[in-house]
N, C-alpha and C. Protein backbone atom coordinates (compact mmCIF):
# COMPACT_ATOMS: atom_id res chain seq x y z
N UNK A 1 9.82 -4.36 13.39
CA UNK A 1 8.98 -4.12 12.24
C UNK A 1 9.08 -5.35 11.33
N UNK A 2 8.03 -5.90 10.93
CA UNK A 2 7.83 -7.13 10.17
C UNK A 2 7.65 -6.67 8.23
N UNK A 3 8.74 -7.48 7.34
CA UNK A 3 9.18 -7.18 6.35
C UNK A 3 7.74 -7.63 5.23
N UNK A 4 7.40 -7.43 4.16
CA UNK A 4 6.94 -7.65 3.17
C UNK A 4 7.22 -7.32 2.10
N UNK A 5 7.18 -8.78 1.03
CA UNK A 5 8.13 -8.87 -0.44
C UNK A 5 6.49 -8.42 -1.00
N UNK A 6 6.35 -7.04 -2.21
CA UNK A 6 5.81 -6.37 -2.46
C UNK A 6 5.70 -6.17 -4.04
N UNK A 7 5.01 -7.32 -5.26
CA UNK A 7 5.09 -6.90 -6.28
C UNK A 7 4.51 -5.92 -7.06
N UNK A 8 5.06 -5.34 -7.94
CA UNK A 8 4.44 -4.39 -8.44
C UNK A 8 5.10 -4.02 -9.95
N UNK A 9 4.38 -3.21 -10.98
CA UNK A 9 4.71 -3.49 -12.12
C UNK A 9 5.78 -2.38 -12.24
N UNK A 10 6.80 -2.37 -13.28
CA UNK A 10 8.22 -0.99 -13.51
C UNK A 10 7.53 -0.48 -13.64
N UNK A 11 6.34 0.53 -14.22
CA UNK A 11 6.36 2.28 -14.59
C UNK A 11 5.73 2.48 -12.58
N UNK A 12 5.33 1.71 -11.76
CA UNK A 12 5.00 1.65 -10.90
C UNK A 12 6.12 1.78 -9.70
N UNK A 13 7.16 1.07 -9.97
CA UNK A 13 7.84 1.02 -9.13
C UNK A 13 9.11 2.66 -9.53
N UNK A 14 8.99 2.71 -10.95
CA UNK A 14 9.61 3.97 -11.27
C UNK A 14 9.05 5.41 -10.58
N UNK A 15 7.92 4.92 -10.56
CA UNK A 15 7.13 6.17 -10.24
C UNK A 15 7.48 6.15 -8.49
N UNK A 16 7.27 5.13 -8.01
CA UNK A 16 8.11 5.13 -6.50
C UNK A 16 9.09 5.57 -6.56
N UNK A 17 10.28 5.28 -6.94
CA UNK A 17 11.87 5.72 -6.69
C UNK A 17 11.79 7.01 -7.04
N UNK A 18 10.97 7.79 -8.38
CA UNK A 18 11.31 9.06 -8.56
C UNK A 18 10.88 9.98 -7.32
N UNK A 19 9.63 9.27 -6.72
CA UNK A 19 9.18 10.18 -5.33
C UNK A 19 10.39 10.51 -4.43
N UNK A 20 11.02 8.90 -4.19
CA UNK A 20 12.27 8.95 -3.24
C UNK A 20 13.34 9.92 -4.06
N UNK A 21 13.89 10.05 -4.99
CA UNK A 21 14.75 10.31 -5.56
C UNK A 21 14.80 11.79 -5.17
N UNK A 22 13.82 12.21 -5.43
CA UNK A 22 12.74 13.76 -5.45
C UNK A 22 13.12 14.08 -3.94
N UNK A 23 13.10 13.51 -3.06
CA UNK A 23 13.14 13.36 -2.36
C UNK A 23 11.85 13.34 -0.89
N UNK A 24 10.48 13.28 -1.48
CA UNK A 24 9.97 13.13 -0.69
C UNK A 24 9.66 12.48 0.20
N UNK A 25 10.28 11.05 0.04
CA UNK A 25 10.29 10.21 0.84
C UNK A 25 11.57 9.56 1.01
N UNK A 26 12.12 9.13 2.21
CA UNK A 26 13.85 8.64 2.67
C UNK A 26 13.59 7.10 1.87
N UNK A 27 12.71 6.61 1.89
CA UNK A 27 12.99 5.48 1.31
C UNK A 27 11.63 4.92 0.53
N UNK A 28 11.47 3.77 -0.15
CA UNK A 28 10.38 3.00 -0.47
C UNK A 28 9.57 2.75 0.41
N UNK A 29 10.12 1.93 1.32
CA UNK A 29 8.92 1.32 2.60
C UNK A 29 8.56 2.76 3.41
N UNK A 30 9.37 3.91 3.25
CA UNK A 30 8.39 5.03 3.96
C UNK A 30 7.06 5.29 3.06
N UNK A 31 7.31 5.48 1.79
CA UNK A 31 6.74 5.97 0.47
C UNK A 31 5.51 4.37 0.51
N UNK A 32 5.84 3.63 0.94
CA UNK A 32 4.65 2.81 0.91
C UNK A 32 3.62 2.67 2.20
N UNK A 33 4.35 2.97 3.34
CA UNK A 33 3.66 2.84 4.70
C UNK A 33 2.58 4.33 3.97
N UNK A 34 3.24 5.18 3.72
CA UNK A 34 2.13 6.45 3.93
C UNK A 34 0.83 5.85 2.86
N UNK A 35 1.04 5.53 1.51
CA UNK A 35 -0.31 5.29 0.89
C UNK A 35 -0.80 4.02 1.48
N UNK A 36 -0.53 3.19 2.32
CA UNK A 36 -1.09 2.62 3.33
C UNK A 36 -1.55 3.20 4.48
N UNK A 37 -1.68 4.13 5.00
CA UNK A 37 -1.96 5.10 6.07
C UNK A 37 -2.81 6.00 5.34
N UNK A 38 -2.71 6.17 4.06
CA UNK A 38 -4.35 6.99 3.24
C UNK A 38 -5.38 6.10 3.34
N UNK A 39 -5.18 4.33 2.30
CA UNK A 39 -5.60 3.69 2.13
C UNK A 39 -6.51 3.67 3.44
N UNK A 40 -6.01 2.94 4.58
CA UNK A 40 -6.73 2.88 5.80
C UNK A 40 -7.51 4.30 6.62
N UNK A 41 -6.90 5.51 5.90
CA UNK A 41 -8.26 6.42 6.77
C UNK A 41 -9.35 6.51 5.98
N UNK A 42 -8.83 6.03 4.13
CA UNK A 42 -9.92 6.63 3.50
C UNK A 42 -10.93 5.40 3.88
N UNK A 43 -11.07 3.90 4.14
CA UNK A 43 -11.68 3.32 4.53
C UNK A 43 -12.28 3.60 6.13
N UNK A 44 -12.24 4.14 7.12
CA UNK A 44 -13.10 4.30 8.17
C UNK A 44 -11.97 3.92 9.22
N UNK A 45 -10.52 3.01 9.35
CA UNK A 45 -10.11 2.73 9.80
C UNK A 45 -8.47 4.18 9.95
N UNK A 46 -7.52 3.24 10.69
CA UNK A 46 -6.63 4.13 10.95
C UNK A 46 -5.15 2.93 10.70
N UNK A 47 -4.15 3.80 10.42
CA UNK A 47 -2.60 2.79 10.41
C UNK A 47 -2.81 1.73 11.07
N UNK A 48 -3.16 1.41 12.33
CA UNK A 48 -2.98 0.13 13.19
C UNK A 48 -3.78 -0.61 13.30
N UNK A 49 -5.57 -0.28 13.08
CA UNK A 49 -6.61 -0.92 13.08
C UNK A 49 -7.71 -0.39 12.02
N UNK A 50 -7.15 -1.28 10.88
CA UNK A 50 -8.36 -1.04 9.72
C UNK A 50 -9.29 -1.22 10.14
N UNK A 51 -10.00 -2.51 10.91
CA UNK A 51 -10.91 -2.64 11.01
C UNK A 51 -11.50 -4.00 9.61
N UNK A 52 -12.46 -4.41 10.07
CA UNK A 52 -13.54 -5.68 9.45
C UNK A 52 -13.50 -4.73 8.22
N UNK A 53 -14.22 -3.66 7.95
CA UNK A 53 -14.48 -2.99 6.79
C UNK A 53 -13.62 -3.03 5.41
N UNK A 54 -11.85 -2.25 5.94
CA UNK A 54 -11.01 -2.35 5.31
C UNK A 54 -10.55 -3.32 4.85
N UNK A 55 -10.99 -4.85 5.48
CA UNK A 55 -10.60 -6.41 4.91
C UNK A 55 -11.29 -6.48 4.67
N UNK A 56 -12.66 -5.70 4.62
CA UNK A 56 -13.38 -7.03 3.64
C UNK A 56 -12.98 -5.59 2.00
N UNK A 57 -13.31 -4.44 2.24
CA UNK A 57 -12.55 -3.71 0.75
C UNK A 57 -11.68 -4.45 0.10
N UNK A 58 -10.04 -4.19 0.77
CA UNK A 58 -9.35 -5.59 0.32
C UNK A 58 -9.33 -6.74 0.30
N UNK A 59 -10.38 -7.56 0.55
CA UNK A 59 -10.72 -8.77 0.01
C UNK A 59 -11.47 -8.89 -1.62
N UNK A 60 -12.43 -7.83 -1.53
CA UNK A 60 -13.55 -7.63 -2.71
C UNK A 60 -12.33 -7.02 -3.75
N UNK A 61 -11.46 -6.27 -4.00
CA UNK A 61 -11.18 -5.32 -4.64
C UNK A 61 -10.10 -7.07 -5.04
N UNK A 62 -9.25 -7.62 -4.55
CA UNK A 62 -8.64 -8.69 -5.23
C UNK A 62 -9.39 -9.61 -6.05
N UNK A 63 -10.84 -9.69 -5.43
CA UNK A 63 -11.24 -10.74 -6.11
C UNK A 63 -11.78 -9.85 -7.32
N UNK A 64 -12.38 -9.20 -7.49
CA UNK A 64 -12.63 -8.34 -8.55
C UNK A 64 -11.61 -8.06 -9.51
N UNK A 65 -10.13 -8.05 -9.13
CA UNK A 65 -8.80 -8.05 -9.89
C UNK A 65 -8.52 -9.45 -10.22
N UNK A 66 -8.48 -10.31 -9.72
CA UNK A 66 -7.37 -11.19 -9.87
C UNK A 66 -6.70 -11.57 -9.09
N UNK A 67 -6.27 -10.46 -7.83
CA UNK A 67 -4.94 -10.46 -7.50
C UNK A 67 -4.92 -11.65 -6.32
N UNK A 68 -3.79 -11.61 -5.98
CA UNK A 68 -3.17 -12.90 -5.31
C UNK A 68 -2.40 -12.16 -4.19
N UNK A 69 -2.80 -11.96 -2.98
CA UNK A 69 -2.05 -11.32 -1.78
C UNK A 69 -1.03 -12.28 -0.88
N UNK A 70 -0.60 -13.56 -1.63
CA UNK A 70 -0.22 -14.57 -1.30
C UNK A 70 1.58 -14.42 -1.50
């Protein structure tokens, strides 16, 4: 399994740990694979193959932010 450094803002990342804490999820990277596994069905795609569609969503939705996937 291939690692990714993942920023994100504290009431954000609080709101992660309390899930884990809570215990619904064993860890962070479980608690993040799954809203990555929404992310990709709610786009047309699935966990392993978003598909053209889902990159170009996350392409538009950064540039519309700002953000930097870098």
């Amino acid at each position: 399994m291939s690692k990714v450094l993942v920023s994100m803002p504290k009431p954000m990342l609080e709101s992660l740990d309390r899930l884990v804490g809570e215990g619904f999820y064993a860890s962070r990277s479980e608690a993040i694979r799954d809203g990555l596994r929404l992310l990709f069905q709610s786009h047309g795609g699935d966990e392993m193959h978003g598909g053209d569609e889902l990159i170009d969503f996350v392409e538009a939705i950064g540039e519309q932010q700002g953000f930097s996937y870098s």
